[in-house]
C-alpha atoms as a PDB file:
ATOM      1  CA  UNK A   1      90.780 125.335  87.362  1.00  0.00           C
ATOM      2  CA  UNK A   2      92.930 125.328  90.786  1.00  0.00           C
ATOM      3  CA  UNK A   3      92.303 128.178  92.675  1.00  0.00           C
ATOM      4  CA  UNK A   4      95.490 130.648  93.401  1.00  0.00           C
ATOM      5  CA  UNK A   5      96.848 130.164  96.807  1.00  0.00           C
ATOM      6  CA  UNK A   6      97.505 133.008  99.205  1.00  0.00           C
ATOM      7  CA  UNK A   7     100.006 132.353 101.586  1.00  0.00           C
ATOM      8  CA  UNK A   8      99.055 136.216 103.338  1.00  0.00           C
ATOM      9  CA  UNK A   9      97.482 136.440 106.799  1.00  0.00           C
ATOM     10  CA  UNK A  10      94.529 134.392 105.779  1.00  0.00           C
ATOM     11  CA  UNK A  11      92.350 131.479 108.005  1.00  0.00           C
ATOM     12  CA  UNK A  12      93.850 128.156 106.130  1.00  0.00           C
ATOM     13  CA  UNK A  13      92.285 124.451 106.721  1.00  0.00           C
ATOM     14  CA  UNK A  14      94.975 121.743 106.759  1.00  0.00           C
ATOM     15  CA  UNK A  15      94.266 118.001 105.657  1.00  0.00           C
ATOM     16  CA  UNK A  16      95.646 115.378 105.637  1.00  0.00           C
ATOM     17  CA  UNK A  17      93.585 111.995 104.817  1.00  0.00           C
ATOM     18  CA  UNK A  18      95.143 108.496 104.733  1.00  0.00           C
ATOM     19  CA  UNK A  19      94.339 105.283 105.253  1.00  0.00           C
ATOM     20  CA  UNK A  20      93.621 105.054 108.620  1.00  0.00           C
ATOM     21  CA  UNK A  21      93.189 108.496 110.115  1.00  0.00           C
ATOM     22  CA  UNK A  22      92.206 112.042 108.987  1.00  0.00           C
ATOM     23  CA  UNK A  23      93.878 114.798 110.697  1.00  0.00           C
ATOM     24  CA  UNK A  24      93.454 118.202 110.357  1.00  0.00           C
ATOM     25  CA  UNK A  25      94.882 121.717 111.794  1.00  0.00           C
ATOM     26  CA  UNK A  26      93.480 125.066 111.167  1.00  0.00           C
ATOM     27  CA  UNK A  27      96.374 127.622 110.434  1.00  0.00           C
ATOM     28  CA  UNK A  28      96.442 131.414 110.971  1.00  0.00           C
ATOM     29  CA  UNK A  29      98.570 133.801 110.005  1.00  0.00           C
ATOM     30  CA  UNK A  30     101.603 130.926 109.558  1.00  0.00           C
ATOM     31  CA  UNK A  31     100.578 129.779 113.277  1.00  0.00           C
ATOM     32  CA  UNK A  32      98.545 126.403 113.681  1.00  0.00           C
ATOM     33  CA  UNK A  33      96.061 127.188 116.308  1.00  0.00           C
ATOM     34  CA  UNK A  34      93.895 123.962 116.448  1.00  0.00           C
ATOM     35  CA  UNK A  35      94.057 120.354 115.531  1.00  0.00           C
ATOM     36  CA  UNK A  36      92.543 116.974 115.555  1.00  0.00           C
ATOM     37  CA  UNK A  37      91.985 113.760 113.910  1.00  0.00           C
ATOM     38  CA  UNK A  38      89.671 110.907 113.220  1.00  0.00           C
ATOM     39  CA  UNK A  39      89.651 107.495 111.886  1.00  0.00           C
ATOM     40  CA  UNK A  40      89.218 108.076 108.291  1.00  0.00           C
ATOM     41  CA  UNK A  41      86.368 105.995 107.666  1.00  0.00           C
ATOM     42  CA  UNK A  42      84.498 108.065 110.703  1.00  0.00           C
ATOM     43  CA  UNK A  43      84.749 111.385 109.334  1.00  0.00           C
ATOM     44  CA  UNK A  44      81.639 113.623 109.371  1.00  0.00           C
ATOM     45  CA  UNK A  45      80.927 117.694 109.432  1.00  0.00           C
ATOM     46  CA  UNK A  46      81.400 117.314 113.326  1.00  0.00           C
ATOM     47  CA  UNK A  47      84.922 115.735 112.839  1.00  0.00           C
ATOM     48  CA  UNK A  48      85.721 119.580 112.207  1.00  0.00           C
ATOM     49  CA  UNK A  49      83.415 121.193 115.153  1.00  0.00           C
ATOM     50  CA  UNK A  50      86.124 122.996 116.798  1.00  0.00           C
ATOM     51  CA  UNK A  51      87.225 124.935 113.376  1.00  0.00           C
ATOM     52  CA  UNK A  52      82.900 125.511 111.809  1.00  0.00           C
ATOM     53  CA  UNK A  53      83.210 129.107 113.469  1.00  0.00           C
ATOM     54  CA  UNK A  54      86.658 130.166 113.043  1.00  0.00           C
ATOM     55  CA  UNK A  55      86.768 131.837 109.253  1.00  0.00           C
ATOM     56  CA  UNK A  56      87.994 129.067 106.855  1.00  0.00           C
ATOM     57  CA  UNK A  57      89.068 130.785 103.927  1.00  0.00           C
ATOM     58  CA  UNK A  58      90.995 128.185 102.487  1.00  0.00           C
ATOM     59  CA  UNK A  59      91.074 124.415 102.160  1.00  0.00           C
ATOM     60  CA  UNK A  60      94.120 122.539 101.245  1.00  0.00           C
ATOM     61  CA  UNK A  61      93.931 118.837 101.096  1.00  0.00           C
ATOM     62  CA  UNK A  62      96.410 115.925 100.588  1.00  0.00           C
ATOM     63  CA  UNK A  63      94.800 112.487  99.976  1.00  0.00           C
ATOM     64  CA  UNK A  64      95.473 108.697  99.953  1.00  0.00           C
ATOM     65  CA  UNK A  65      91.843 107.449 100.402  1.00  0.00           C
ATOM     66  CA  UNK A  66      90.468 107.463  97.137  1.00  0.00           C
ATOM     67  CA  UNK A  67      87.461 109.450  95.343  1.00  0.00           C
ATOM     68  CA  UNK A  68      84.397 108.483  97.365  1.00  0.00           C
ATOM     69  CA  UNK A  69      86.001 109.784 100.518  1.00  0.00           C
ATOM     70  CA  UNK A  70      87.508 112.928  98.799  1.00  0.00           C
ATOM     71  CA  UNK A  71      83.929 113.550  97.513  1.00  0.00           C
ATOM     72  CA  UNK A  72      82.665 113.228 101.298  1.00  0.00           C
ATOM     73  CA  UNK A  73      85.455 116.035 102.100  1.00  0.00           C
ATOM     74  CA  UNK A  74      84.449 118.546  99.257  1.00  0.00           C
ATOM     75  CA  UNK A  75      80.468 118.051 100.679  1.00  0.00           C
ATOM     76  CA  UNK A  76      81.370 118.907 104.118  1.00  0.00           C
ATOM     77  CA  UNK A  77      83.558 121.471 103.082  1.00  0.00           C
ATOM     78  CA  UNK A  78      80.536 123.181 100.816  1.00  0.00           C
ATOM     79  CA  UNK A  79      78.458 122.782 104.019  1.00  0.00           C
ATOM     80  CA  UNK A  80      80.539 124.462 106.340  1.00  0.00           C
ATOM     81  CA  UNK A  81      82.227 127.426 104.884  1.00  0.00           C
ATOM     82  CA  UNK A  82      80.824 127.070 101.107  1.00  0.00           C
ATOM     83  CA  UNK A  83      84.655 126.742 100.096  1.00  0.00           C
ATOM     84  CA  UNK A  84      85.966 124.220  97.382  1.00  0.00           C
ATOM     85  CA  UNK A  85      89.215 122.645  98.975  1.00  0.00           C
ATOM     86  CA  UNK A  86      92.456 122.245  97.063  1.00  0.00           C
ATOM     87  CA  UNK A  87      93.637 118.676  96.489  1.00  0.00           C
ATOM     88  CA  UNK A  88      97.444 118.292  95.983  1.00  0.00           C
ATOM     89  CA  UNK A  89      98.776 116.548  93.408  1.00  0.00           C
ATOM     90  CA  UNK A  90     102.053 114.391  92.504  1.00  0.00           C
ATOM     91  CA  UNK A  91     104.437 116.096  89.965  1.00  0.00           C
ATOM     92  CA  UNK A  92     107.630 115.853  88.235  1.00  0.00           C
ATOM     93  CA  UNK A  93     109.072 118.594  89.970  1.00  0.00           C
ATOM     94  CA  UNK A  94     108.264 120.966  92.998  1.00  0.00           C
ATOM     95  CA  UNK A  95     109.871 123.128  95.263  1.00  0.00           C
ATOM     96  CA  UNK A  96     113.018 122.496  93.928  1.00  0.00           C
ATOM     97  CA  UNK A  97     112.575 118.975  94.475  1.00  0.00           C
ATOM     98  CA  UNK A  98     112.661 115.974  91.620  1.00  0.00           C
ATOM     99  CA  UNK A  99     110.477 113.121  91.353  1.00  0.00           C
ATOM    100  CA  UNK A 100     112.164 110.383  90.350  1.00  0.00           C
ATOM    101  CA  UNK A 101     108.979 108.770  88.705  1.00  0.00           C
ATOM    102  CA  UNK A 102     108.598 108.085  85.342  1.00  0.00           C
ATOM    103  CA  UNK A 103     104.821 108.905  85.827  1.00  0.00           C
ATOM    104  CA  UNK A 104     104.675 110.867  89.090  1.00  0.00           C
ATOM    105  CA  UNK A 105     101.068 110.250  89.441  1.00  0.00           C
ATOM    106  CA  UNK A 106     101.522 106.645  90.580  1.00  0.00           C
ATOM    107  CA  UNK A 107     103.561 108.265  93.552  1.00  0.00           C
ATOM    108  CA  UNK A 108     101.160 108.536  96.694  1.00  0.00           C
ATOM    109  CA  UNK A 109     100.427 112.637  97.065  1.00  0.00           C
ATOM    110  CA  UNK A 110     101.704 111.829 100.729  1.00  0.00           C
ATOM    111  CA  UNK A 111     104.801 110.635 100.077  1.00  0.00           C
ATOM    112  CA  UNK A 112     105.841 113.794  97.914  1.00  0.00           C
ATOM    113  CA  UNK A 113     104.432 116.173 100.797  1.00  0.00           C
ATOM    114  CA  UNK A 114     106.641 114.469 103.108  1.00  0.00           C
ATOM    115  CA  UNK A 115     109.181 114.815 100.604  1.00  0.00           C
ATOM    116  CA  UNK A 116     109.248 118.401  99.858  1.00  0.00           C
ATOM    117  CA  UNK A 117     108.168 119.576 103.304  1.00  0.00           C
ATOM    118  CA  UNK A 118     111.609 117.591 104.421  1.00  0.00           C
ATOM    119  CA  UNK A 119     114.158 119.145 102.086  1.00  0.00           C
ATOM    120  CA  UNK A 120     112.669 122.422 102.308  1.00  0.00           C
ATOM    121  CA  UNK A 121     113.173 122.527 106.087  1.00  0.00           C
ATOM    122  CA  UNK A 122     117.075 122.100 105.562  1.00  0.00           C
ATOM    123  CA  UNK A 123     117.276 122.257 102.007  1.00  0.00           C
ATOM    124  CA  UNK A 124     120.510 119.389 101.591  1.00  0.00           C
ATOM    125  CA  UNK A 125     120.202 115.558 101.564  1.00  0.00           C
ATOM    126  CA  UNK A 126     117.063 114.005 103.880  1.00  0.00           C
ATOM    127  CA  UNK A 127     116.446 110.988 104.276  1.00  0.00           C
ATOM    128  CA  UNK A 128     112.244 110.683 105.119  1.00  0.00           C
ATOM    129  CA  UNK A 129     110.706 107.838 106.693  1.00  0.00           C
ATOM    130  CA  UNK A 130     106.925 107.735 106.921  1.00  0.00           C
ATOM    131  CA  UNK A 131     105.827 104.831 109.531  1.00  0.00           C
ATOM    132  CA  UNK A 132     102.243 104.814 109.104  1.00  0.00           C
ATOM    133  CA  UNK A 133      99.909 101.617 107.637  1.00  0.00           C
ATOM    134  CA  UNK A 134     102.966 101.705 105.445  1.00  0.00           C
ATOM    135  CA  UNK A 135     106.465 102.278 105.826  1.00  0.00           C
ATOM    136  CA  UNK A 136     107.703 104.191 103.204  1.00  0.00           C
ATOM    137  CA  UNK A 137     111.758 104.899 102.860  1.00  0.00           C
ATOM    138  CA  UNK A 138     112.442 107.934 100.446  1.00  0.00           C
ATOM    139  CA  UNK A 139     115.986 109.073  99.839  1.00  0.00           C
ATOM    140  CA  UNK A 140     117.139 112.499  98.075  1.00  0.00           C
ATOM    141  CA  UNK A 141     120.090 114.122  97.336  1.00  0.00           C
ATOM    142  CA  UNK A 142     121.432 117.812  98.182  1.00  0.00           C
ATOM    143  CA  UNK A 143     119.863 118.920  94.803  1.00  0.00           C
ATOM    144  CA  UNK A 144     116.451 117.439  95.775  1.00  0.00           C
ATOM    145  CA  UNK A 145     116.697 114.608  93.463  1.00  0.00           C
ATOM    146  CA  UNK A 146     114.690 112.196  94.714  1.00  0.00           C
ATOM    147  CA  UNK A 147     116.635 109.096  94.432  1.00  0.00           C
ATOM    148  CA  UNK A 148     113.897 105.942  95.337  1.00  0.00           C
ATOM    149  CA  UNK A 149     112.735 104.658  98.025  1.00  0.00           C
ATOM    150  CA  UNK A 150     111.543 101.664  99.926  1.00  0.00           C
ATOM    151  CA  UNK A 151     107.872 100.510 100.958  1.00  0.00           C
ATOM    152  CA  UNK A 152     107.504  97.900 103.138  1.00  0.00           C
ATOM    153  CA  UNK A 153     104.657  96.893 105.673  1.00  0.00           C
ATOM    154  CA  UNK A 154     104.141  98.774 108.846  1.00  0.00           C
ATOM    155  CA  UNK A 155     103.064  97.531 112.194  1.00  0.00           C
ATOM    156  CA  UNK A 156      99.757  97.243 112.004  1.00  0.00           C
ATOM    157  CA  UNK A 157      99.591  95.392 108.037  1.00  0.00           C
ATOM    158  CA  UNK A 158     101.988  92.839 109.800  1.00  0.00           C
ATOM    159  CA  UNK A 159     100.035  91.977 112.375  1.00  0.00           C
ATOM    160  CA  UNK A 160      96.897  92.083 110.606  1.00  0.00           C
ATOM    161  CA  UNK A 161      98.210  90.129 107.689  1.00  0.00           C
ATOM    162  CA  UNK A 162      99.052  87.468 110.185  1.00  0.00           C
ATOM    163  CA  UNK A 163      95.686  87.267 112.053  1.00  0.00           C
ATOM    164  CA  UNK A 164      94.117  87.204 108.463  1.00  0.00           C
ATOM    165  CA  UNK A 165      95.723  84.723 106.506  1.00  0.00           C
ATOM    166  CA  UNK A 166      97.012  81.980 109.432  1.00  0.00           C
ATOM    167  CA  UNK A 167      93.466  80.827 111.007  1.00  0.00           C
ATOM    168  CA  UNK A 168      95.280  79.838 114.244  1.00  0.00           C
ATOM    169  CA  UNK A 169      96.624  83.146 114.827  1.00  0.00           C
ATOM    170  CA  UNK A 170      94.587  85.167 117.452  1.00  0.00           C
ATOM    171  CA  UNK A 171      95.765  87.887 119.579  1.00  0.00           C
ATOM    172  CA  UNK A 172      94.911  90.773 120.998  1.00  0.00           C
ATOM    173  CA  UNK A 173      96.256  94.765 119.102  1.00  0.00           C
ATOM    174  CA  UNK A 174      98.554  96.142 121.294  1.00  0.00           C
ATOM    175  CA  UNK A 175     101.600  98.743 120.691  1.00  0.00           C
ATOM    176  CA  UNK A 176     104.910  97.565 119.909  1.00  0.00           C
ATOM    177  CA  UNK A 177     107.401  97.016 122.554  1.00  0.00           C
ATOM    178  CA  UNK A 178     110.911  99.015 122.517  1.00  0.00           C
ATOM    179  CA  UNK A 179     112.605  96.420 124.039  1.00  0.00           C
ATOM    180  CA  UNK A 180     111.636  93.019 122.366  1.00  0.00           C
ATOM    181  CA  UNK A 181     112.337  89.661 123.286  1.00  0.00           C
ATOM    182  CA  UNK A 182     111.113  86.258 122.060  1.00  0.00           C
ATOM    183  CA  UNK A 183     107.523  85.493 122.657  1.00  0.00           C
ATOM    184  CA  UNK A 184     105.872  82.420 124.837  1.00  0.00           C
ATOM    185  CA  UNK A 185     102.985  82.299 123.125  1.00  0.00           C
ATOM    186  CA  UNK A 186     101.770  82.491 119.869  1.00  0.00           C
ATOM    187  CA  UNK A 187      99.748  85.814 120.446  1.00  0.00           C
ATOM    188  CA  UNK A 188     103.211  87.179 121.918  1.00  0.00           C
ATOM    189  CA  UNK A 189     105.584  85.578 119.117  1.00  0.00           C
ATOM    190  CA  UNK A 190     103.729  87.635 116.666  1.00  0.00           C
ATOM    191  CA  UNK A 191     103.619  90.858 118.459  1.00  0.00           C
ATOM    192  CA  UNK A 192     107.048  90.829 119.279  1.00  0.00           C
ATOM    193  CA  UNK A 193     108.439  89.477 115.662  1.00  0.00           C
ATOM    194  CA  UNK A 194     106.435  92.159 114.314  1.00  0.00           C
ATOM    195  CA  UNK A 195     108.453  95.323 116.695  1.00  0.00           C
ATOM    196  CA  UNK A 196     111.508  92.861 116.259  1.00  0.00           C
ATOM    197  CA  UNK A 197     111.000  93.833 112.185  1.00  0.00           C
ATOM    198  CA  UNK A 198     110.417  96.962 113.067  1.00  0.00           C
ATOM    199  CA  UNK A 199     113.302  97.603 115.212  1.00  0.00           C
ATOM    200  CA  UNK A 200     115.669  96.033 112.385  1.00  0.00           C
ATOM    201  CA  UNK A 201     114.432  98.221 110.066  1.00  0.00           C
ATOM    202  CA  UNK A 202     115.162 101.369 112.169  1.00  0.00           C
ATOM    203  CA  UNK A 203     118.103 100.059 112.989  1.00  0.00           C
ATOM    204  CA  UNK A 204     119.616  99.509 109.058  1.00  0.00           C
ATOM    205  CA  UNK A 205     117.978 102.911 108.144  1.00  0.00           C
ATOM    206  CA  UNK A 206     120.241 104.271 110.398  1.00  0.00           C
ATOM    207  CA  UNK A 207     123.408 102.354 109.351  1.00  0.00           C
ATOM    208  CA  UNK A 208     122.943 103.682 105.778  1.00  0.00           C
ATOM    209  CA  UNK A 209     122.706 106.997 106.660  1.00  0.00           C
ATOM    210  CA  UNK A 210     125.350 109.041 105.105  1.00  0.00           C
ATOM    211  CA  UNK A 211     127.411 111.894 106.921  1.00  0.00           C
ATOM    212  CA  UNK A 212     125.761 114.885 106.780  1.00  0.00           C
ATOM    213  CA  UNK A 213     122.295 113.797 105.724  1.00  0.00           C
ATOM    214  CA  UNK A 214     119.272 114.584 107.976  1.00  0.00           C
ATOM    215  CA  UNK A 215     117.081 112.152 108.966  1.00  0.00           C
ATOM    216  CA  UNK A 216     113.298 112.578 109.646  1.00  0.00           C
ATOM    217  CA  UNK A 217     110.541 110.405 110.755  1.00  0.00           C
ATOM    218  CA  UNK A 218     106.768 111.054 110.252  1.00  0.00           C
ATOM    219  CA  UNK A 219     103.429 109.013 110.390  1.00  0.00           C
ATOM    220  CA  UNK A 220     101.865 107.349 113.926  1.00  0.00           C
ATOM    221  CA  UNK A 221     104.215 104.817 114.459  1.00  0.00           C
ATOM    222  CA  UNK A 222     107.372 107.510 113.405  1.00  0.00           C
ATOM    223  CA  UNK A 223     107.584 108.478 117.142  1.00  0.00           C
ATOM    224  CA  UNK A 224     108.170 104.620 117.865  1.00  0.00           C
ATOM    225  CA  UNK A 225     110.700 104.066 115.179  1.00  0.00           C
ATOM    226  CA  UNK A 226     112.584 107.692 116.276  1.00  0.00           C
ATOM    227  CA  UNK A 227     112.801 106.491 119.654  1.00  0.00           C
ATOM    228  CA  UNK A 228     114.619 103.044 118.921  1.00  0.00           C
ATOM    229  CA  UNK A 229     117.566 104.322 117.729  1.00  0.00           C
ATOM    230  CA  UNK A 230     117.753 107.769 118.945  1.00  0.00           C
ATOM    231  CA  UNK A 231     118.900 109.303 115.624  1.00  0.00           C
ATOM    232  CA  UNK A 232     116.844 112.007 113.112  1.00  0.00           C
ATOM    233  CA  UNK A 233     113.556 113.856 114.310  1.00  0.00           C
ATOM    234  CA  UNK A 234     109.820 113.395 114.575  1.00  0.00           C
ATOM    235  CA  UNK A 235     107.796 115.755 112.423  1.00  0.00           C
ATOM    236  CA  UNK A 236     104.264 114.487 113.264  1.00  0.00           C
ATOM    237  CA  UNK A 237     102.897 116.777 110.435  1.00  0.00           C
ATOM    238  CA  UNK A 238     105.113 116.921 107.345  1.00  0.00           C
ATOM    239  CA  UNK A 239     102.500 115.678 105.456  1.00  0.00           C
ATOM    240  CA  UNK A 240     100.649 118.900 106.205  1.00  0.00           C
ATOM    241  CA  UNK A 241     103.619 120.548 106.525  1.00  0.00           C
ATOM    242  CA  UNK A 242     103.886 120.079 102.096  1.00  0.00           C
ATOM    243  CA  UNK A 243     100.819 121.111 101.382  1.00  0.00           C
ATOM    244  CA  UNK A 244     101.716 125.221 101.368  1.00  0.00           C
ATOM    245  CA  UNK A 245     104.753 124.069  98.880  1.00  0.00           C
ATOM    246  CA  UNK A 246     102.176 121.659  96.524  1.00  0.00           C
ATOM    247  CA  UNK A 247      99.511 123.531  96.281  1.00  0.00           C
ATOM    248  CA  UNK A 248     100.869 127.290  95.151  1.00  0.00           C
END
């Protein structure tokens, strides 16, 4: 049975855990006063020393990484403050926001935290793009009908799907450049085709956007994508950001 979810003055744990990194902020009294994060796979009880002695009293959780690391995340939780965190889930509706899902469940928890934490900062039409392993595209109306999306291959799957499946493919992992050009080599041709995708893709999100419609970006390569066209905002945290609207 979920527990019931004080939103008071009361010490509050923040995850978020996707595929490649765990972050975390500890929240008090509405005000996030510390954060980190960690590769996913890397996560211990020490991933969480600067938050062991502060007064968790709450634990709420969105996750992308599966059971076995969930599990890990429940132990350490029992360990440290002997508290059972909440894990959000995927639903038809929320928040005054509709899931356009025939079975919500097989929507990613972190795409409908992104979702609702969005429209409920401006509560009209958002547009939310999440840049992280994944790009994810998710469009809703002013009546928080969520009206599809797009998921497509970030950076990183690119360039990794390249160096896996073409053996003469070798380079070294760099970021993406703003400004690309065509590459010399093959190491460069890759690098750059991959920010040259990248930079299309920001470029036709922003030609679709409708008047009147806000635009945010989110995830670790959101910043990147923000930057390129100079349109919307970065909201590093909107993942987190959902969890207070999920899990009451």
């Amino acid at each position: 049975m979920r527990a019931k979810l004080a939103l008071g003055r009361i010490m509050r744990l923040e995850v978020d855990i996707g595929n490649t990194f765990l972050k975390w902020r500890l929240v008090d009294a509405g005000k996030v006063i510390k954060k980190a994060s960690v590769l996913t796979q890397e996560f211990t009880a020490a991933s969480f020393a600067d938050a062991i002695n502060c007064g968790v009293e709450q634990i709420l959780v969105g996750s992308v990484a599966g059971f076995e690391c969930d599990e890990r995340l429940r132990k350490v939780c029992s360990a440290l403050w002997k508290a059972e965190p909440i894990f959000a889930e995927t639903s038809k509706q929320c928040a005054g926001v509709t899931n356009s899902y025939q079975d919500p469940s097989k929507m990613g928890v972190d795409r409908w935290l992104a979702m609702i934490a969005a429209y409920k900062r401006v509560n009209k039409a958002v547009v939310v793009v999440d840049c992280g392993s994944a790009v994810t595209v998710e469009y809703l109306s002013d009546k928080g009908e969520h009206l599809g999306g797009y998921i497509i291959p970030g950076l990183r799957l690119m360039r990794e799907s390249l160096l896996k499946n073409t053996a003469q493919v070798r380079f070294e992992k760099q970021s993406a450049e703003i400004v690309t050009h065509p590459g010399v080599s093959t190491a460069e041709a890759v690098l750059q085709g991959s920010a040259y995708l990248f930079k299309a893709l920001a470029h036709e999100i922003e030609s679709d956007l409708e008047k009147g419609v806000e635009l945010f970006f989110t995830g670790g390569d959101g910043a990147l994508m923000q930057e390129m066209i100079q349109v919307g905002r970065y909201e590093p945290d909107l993942v987190m950001d959902g969890l207070v609207w999920v899990c009451r």
